[in-house]
C-alpha atoms as a PDB file:
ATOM      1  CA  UNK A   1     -91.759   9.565 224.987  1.00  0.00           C
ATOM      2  CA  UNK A   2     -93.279   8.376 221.631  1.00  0.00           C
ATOM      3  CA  UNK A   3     -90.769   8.929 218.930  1.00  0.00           C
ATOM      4  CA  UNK A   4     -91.520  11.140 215.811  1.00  0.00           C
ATOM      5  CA  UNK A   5     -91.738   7.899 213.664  1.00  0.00           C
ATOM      6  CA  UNK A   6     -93.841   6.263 215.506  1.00  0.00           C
ATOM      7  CA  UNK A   7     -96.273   9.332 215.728  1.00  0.00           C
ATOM      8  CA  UNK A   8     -95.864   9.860 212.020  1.00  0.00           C
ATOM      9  CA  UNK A   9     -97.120   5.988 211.250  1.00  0.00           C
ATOM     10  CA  UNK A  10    -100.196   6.174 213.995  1.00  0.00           C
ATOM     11  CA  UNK A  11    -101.765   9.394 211.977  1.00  0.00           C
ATOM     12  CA  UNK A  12    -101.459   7.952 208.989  1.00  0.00           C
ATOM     13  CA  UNK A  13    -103.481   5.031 210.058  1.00  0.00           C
ATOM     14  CA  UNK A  14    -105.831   7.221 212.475  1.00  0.00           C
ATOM     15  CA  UNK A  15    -108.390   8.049 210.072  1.00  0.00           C
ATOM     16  CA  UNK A  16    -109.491   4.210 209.530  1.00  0.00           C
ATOM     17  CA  UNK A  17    -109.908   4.550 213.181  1.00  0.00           C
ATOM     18  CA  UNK A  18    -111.692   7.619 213.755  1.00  0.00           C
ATOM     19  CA  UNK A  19    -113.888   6.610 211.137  1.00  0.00           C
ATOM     20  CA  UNK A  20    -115.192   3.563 213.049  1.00  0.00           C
ATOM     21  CA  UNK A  21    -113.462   1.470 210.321  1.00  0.00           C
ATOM     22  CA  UNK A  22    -110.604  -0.517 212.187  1.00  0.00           C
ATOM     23  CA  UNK A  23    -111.547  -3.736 211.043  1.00  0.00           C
ATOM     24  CA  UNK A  24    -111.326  -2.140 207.451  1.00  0.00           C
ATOM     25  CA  UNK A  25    -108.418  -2.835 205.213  1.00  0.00           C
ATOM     26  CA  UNK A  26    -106.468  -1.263 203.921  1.00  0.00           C
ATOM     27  CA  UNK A  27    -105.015   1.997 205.094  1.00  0.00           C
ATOM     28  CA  UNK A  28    -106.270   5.053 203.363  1.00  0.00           C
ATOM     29  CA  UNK A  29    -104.100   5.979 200.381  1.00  0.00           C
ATOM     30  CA  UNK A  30    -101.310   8.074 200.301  1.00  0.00           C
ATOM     31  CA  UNK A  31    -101.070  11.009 197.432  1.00  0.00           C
ATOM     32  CA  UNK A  32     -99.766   8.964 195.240  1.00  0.00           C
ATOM     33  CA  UNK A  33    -101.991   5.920 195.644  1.00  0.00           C
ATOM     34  CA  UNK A  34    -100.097   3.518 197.398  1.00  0.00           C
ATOM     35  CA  UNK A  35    -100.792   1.825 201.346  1.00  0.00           C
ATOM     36  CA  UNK A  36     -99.362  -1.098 202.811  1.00  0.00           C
ATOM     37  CA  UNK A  37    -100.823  -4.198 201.453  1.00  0.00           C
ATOM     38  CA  UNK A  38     -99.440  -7.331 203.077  1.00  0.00           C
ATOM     39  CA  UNK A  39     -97.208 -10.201 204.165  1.00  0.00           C
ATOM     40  CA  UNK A  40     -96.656 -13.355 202.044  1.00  0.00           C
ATOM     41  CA  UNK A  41     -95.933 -16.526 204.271  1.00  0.00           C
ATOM     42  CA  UNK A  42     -95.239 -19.755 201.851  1.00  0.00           C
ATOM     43  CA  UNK A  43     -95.636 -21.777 204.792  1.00  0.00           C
ATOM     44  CA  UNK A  44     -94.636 -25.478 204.620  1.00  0.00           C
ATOM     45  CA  UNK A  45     -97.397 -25.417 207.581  1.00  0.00           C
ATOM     46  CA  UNK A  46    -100.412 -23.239 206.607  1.00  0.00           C
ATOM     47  CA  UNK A  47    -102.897 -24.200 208.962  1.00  0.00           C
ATOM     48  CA  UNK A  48    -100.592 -23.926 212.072  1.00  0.00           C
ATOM     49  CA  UNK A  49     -99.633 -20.351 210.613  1.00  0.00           C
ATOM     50  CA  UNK A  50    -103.408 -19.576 210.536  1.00  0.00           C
ATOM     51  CA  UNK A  51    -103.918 -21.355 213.936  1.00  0.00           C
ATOM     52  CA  UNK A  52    -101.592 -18.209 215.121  1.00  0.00           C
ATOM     53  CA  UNK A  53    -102.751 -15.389 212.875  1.00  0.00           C
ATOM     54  CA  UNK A  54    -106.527 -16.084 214.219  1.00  0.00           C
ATOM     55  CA  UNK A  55    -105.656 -16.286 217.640  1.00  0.00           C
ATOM     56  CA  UNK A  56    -103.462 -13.178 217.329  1.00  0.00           C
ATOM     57  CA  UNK A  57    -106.975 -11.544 216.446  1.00  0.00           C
ATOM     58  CA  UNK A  58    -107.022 -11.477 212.588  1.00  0.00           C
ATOM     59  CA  UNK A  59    -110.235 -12.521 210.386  1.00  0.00           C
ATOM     60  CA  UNK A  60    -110.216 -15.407 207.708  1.00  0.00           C
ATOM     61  CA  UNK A  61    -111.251 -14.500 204.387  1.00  0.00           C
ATOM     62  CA  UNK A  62    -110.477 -17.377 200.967  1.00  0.00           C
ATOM     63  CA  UNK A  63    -110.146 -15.112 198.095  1.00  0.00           C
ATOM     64  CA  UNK A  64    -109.959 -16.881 194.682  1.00  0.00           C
ATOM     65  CA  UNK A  65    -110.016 -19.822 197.746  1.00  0.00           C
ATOM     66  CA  UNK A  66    -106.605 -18.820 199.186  1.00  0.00           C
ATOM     67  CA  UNK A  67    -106.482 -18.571 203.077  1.00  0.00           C
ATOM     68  CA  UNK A  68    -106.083 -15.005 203.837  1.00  0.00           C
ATOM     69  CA  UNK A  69    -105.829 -13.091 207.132  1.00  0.00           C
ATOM     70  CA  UNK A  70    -107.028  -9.266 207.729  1.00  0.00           C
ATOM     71  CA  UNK A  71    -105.604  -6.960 210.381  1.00  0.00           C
ATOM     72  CA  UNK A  72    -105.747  -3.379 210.301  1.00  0.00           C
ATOM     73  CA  UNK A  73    -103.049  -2.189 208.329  1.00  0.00           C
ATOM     74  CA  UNK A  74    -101.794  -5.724 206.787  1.00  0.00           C
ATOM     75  CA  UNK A  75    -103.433  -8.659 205.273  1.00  0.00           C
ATOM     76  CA  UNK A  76    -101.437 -12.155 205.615  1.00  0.00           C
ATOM     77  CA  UNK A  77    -101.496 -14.215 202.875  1.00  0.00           C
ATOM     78  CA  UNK A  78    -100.376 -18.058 203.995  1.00  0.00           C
ATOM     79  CA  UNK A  79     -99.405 -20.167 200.199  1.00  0.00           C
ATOM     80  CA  UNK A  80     -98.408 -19.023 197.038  1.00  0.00           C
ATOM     81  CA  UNK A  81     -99.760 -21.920 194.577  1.00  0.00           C
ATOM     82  CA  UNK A  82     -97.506 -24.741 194.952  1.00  0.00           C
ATOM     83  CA  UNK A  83     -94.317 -22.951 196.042  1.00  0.00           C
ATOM     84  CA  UNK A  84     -92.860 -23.619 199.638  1.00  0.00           C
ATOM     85  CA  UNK A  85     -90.651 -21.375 201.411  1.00  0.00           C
ATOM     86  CA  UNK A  86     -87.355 -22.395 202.891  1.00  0.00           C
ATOM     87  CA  UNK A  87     -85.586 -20.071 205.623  1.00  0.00           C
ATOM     88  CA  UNK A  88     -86.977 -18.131 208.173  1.00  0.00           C
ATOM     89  CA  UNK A  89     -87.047 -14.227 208.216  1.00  0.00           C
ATOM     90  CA  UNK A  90     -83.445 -13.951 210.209  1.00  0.00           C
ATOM     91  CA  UNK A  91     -80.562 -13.914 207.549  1.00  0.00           C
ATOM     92  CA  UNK A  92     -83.018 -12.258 205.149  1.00  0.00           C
ATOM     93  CA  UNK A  93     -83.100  -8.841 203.703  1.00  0.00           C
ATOM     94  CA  UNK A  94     -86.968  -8.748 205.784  1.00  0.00           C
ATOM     95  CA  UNK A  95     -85.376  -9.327 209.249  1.00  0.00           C
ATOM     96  CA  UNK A  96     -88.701  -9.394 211.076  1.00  0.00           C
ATOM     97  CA  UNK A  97     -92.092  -7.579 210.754  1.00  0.00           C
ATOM     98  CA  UNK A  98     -94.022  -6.701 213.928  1.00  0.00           C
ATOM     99  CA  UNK A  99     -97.453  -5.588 214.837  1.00  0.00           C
ATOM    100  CA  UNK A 100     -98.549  -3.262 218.041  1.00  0.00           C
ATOM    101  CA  UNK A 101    -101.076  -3.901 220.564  1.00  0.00           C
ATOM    102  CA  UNK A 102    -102.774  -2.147 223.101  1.00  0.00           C
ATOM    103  CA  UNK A 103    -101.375  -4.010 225.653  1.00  0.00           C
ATOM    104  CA  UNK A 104     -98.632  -6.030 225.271  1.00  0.00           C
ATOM    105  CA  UNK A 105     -99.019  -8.480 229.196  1.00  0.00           C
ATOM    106  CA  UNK A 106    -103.008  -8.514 228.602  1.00  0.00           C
ATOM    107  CA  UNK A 107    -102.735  -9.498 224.695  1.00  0.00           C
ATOM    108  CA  UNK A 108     -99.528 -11.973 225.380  1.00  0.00           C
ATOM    109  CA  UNK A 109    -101.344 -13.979 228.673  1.00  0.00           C
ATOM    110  CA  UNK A 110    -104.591 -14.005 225.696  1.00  0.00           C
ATOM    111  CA  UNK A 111    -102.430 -15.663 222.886  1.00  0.00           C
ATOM    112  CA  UNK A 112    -100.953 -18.027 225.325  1.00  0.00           C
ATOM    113  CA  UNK A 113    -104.113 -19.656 226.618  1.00  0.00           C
ATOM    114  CA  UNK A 114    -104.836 -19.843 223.172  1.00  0.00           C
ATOM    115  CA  UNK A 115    -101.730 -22.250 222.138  1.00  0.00           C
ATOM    116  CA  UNK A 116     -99.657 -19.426 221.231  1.00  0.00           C
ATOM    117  CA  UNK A 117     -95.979 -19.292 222.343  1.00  0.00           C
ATOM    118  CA  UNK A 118     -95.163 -15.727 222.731  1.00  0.00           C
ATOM    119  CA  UNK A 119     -91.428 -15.354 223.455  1.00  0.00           C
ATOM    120  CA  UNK A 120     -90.071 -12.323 225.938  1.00  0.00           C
ATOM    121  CA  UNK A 121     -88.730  -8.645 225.019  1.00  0.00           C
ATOM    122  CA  UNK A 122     -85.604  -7.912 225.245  1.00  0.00           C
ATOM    123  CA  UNK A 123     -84.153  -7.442 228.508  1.00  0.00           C
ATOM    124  CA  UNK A 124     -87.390  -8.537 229.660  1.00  0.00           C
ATOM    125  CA  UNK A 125     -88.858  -5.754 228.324  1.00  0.00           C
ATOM    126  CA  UNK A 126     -92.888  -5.390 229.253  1.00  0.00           C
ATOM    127  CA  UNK A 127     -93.622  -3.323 226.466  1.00  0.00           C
ATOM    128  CA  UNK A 128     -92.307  -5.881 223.798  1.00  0.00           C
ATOM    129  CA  UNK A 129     -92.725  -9.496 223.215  1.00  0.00           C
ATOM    130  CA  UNK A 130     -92.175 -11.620 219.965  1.00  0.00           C
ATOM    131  CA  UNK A 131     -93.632 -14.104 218.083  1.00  0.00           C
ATOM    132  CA  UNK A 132     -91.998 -16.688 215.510  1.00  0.00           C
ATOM    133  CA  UNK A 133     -93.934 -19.162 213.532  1.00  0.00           C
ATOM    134  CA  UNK A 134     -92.815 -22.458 213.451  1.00  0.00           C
ATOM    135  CA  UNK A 135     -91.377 -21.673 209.924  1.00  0.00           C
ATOM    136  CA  UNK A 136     -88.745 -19.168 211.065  1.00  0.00           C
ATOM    137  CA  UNK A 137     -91.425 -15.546 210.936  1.00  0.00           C
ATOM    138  CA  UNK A 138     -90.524 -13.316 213.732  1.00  0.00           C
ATOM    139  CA  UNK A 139     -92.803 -11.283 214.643  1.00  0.00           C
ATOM    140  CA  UNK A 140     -92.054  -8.220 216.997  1.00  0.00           C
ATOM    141  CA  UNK A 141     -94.796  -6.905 219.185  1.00  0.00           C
ATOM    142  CA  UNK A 142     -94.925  -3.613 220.758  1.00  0.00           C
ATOM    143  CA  UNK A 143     -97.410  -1.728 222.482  1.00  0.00           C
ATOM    144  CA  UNK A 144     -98.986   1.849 222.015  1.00  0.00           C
ATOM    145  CA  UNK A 145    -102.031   1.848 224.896  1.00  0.00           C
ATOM    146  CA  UNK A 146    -103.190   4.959 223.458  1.00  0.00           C
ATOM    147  CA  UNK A 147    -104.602   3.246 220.131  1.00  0.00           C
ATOM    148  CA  UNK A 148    -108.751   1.912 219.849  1.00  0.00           C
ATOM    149  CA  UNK A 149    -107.820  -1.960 218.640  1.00  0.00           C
ATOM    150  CA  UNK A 150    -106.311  -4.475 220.213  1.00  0.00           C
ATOM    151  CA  UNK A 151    -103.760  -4.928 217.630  1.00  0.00           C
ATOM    152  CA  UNK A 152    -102.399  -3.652 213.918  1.00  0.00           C
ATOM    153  CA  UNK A 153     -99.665  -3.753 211.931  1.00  0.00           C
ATOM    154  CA  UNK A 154     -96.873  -1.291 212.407  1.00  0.00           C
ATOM    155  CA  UNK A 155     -93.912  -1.976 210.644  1.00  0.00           C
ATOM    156  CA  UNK A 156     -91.606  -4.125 208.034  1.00  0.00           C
ATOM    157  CA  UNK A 157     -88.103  -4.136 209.311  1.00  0.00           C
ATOM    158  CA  UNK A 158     -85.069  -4.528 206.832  1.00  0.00           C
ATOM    159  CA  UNK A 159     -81.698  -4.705 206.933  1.00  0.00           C
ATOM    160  CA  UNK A 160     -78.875  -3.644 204.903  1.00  0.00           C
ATOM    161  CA  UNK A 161     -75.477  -3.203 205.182  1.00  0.00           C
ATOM    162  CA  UNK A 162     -74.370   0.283 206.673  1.00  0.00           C
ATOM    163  CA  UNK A 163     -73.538   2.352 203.386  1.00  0.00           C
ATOM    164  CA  UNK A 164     -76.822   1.212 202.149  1.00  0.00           C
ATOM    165  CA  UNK A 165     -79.861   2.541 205.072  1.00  0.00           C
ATOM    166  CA  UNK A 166     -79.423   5.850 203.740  1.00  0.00           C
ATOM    167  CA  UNK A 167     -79.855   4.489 200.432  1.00  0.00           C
ATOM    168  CA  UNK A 168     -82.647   2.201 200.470  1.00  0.00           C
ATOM    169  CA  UNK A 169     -84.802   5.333 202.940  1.00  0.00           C
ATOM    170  CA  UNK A 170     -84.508   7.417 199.859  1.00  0.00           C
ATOM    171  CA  UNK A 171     -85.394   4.215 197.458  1.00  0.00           C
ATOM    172  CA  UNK A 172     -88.837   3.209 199.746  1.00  0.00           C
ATOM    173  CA  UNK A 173     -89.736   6.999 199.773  1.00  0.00           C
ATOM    174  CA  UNK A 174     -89.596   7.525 196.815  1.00  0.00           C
ATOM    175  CA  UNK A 175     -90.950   4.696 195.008  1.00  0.00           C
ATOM    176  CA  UNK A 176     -94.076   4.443 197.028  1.00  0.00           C
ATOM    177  CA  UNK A 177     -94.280   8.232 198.144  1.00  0.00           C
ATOM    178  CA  UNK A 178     -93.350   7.518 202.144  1.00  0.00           C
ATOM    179  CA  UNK A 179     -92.246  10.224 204.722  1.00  0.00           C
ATOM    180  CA  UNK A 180     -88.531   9.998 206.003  1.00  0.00           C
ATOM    181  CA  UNK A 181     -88.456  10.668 209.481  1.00  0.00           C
ATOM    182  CA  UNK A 182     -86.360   9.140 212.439  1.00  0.00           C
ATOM    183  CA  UNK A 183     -87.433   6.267 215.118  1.00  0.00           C
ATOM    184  CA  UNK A 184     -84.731   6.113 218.175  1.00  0.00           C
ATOM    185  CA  UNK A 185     -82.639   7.837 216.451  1.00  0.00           C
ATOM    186  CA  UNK A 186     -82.733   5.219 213.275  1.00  0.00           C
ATOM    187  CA  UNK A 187     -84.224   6.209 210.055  1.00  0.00           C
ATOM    188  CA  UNK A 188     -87.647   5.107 208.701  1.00  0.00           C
ATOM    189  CA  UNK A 189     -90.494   5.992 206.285  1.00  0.00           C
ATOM    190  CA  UNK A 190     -94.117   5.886 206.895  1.00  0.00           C
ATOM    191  CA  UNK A 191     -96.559   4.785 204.965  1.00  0.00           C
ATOM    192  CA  UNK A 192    -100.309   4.049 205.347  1.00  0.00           C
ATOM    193  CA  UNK A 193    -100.680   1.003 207.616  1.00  0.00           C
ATOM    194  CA  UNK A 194     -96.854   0.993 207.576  1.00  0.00           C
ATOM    195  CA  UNK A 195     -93.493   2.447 208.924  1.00  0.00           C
ATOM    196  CA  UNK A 196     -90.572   0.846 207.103  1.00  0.00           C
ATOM    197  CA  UNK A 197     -87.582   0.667 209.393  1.00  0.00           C
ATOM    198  CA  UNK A 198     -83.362  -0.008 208.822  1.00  0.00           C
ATOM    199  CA  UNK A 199     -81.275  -1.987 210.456  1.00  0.00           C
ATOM    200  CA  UNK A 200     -77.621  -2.251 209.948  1.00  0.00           C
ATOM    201  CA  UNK A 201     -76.304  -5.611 208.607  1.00  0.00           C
ATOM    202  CA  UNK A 202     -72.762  -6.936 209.113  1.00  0.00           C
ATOM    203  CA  UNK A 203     -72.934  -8.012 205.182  1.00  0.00           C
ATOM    204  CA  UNK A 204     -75.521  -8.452 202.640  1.00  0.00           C
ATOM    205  CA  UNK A 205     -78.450 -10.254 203.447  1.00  0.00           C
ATOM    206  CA  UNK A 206     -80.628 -13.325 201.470  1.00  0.00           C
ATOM    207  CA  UNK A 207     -83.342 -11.905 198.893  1.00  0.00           C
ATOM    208  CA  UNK A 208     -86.552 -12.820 200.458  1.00  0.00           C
ATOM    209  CA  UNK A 209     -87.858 -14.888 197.226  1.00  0.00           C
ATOM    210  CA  UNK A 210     -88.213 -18.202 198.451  1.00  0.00           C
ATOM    211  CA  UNK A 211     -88.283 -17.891 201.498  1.00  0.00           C
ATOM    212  CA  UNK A 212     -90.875 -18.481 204.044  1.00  0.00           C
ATOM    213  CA  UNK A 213     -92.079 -15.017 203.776  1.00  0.00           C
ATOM    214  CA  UNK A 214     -91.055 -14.124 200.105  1.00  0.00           C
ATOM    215  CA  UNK A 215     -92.435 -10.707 199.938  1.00  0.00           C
ATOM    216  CA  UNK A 216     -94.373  -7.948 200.986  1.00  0.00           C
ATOM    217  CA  UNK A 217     -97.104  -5.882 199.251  1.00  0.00           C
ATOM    218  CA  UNK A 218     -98.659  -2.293 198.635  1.00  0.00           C
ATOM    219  CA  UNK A 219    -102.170  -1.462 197.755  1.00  0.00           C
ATOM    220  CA  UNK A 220    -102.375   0.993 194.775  1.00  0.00           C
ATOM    221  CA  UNK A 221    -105.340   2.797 193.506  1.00  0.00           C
ATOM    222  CA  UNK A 222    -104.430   2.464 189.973  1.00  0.00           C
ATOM    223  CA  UNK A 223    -102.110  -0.372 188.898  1.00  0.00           C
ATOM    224  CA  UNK A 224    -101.782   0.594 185.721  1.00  0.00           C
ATOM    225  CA  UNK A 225    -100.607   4.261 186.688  1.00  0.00           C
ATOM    226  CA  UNK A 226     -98.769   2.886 189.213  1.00  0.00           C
ATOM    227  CA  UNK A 227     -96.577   0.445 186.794  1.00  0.00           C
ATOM    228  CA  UNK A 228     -96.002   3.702 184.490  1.00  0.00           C
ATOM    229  CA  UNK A 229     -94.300   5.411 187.603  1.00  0.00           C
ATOM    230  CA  UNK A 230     -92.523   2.855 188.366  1.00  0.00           C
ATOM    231  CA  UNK A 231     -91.083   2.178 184.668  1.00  0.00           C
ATOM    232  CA  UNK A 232     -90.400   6.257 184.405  1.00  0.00           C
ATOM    233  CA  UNK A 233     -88.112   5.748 187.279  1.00  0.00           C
ATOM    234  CA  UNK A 234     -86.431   2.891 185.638  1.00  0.00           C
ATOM    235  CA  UNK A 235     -87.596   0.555 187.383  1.00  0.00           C
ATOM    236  CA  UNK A 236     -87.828  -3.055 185.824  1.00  0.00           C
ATOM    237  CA  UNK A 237     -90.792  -5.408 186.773  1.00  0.00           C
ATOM    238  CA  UNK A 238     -90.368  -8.961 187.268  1.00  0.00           C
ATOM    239  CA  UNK A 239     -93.210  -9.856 185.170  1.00  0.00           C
ATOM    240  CA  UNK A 240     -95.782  -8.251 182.856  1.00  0.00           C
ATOM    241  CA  UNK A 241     -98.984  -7.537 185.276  1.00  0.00           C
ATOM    242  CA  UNK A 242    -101.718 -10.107 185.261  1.00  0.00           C
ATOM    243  CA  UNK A 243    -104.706 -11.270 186.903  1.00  0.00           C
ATOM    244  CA  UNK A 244    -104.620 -13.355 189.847  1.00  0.00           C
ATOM    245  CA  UNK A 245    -106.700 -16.301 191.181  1.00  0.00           C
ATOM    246  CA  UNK A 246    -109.038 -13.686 193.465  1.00  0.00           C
ATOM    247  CA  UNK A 247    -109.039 -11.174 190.403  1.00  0.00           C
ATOM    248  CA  UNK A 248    -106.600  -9.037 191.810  1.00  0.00           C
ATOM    249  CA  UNK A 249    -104.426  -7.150 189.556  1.00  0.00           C
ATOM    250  CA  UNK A 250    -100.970  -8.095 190.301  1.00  0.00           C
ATOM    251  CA  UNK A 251     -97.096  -7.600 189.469  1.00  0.00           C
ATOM    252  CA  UNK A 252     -93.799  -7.858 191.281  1.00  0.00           C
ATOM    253  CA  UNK A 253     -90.422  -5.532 191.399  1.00  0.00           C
ATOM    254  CA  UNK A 254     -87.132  -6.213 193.851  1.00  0.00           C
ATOM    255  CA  UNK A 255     -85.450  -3.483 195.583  1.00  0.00           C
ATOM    256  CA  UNK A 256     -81.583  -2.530 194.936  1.00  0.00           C
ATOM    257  CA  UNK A 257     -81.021  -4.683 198.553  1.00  0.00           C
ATOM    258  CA  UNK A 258     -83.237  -7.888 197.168  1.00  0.00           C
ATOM    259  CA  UNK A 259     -86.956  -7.689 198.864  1.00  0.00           C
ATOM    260  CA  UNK A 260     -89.521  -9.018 196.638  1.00  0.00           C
ATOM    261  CA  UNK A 261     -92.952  -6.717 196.218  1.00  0.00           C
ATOM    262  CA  UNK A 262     -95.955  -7.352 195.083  1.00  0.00           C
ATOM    263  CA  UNK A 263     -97.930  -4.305 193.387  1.00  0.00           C
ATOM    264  CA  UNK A 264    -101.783  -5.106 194.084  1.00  0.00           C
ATOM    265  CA  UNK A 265    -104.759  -3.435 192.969  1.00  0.00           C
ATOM    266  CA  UNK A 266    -107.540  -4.709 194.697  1.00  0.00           C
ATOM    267  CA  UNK A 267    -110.693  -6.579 194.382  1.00  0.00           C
ATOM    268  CA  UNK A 268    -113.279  -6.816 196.823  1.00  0.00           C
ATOM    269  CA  UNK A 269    -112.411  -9.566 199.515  1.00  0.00           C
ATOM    270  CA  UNK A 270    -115.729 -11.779 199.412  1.00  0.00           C
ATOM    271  CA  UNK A 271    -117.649 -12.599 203.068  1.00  0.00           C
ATOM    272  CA  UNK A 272    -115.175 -13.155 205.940  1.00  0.00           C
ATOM    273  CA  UNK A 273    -114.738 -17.318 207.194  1.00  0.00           C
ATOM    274  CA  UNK A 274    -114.182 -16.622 210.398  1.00  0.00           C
END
């Protein structure tokens, strides 16, 4: 049986669907303006992190001539400028992000022909499998055979130490205007494109800055209005909003647990690569 959460997350994303939109990014917009937006991978290794995003089934786009990768639900952006990232996602406040498929044996015997190593779910579970880039990204993949694509994003998975889940469900839904709702008996929030989920953590984990993947992303309709919310609930940014490279209008903020996020408004993506 399909848990609440996960039925939650999969109508949020169903009207890009339904529309006949799935290659379309991102997820519609919540009330307040926000969807999911994307990954950040500062890989030491970009092309062999594209090598598996394509062959996972994403398109190439080179905004402001960045490498970018689009999947329903989540873009993947693979450098930021000169940085690189040290440490995987395990030991990291962003434990692992994951994906879902149609069909997890028919997508996992595709990615391996194509170079991919695809690792096992647990207990040998047929329903799940995982992937981690050479870099230390793991990647969970589940399957829903119900849904029209052969694969989207579904969910950013966090952890924090026990007194804090409760904490840091309110935090996500109400900075970015997410619905709390329980997935195997854990709690979540959904978001367009997204479900954010809450692990329990012996002790506090690594910020993500830095890291391999240093931070996740929303979409918002109207930065500017978007930054004003954010200051009325007193929350500080990292830096004043600016332009980036592709003409995107950008800032960052951390959350109370230390995941850096990047506040994006936008611009048109250009012609696809590949």
């Amino acid at each position: 049986m399909k848990s609440m959460g996960r039925a939650c997350a999969a109508l949020l994303f169903a009207s890009a669907l339904t529309a006949g939109t799935a290659s379309a990014q991102p997820a519609p917009f919540n009330a307040i303006g926000v969807t999911m937006g994307h990954w950040h991978i500062i890989s030491k290794d970009v092309d062999a992190n594209k090598k598996i995003f394509l062959a996972l089934g994403g398109k190439l786009f080179m905004p402001g001539g960045n490498p970018l990768i689009m999947f329903p639900g989540v873009y993947i952006n693979l450098n930021l400028n000169a940085e690189k990232g040290d440490g995987g996602t395990v030991g990291s406040v962003v434990n692992h992000v994951g994906f879902i498929v149609d069909d997890v044996q028919k997508r996992v015997a595709q990615w391996k022909a194509a170079g991919v190593d695809v690792l096992p779910g647990n207990n040998n579970r047929l329903d799940q499998a995982f992937v981690v880039t050479p870099d230390g990204v793991r990647i969970e993949i589940l399957e829903d055979k119900t849904q029209r694509v052969p694969i989207r994003h579904e969910h950013v998975h966090l952890s924090v130490t026990e007194a804090d889940v409760p904490k840091a469900q309110a935090w996500y839904a109400k900075t970015f205007g997410g619905q709390t709702a329980t997935r195997n008996n854990a709690p979540v929030v959904n978001l367009p494109g997204a479900q954010i989920r809450f692990a329990t953590a012996d002790t506090k984990q690594a910020p993500t800055r830095g890291r391999v993947l240093d931070h996740i992303g929303f979409d918002v309709k109207d930065h500017a209005a978007f930054v004003k919310r954010l200051q009325a609930a007193g929350i500080k940014l990292d830096e004043p909003p600016r332009k980036s490279a592709a003409g995107n209008t950008v800032t960052y903020i951390t959350d109370p647990w230390g995941t850096r996020v990047e506040i994006v408004q936008r611009v048109a993506l250009g012609p696809q690569v590949q």
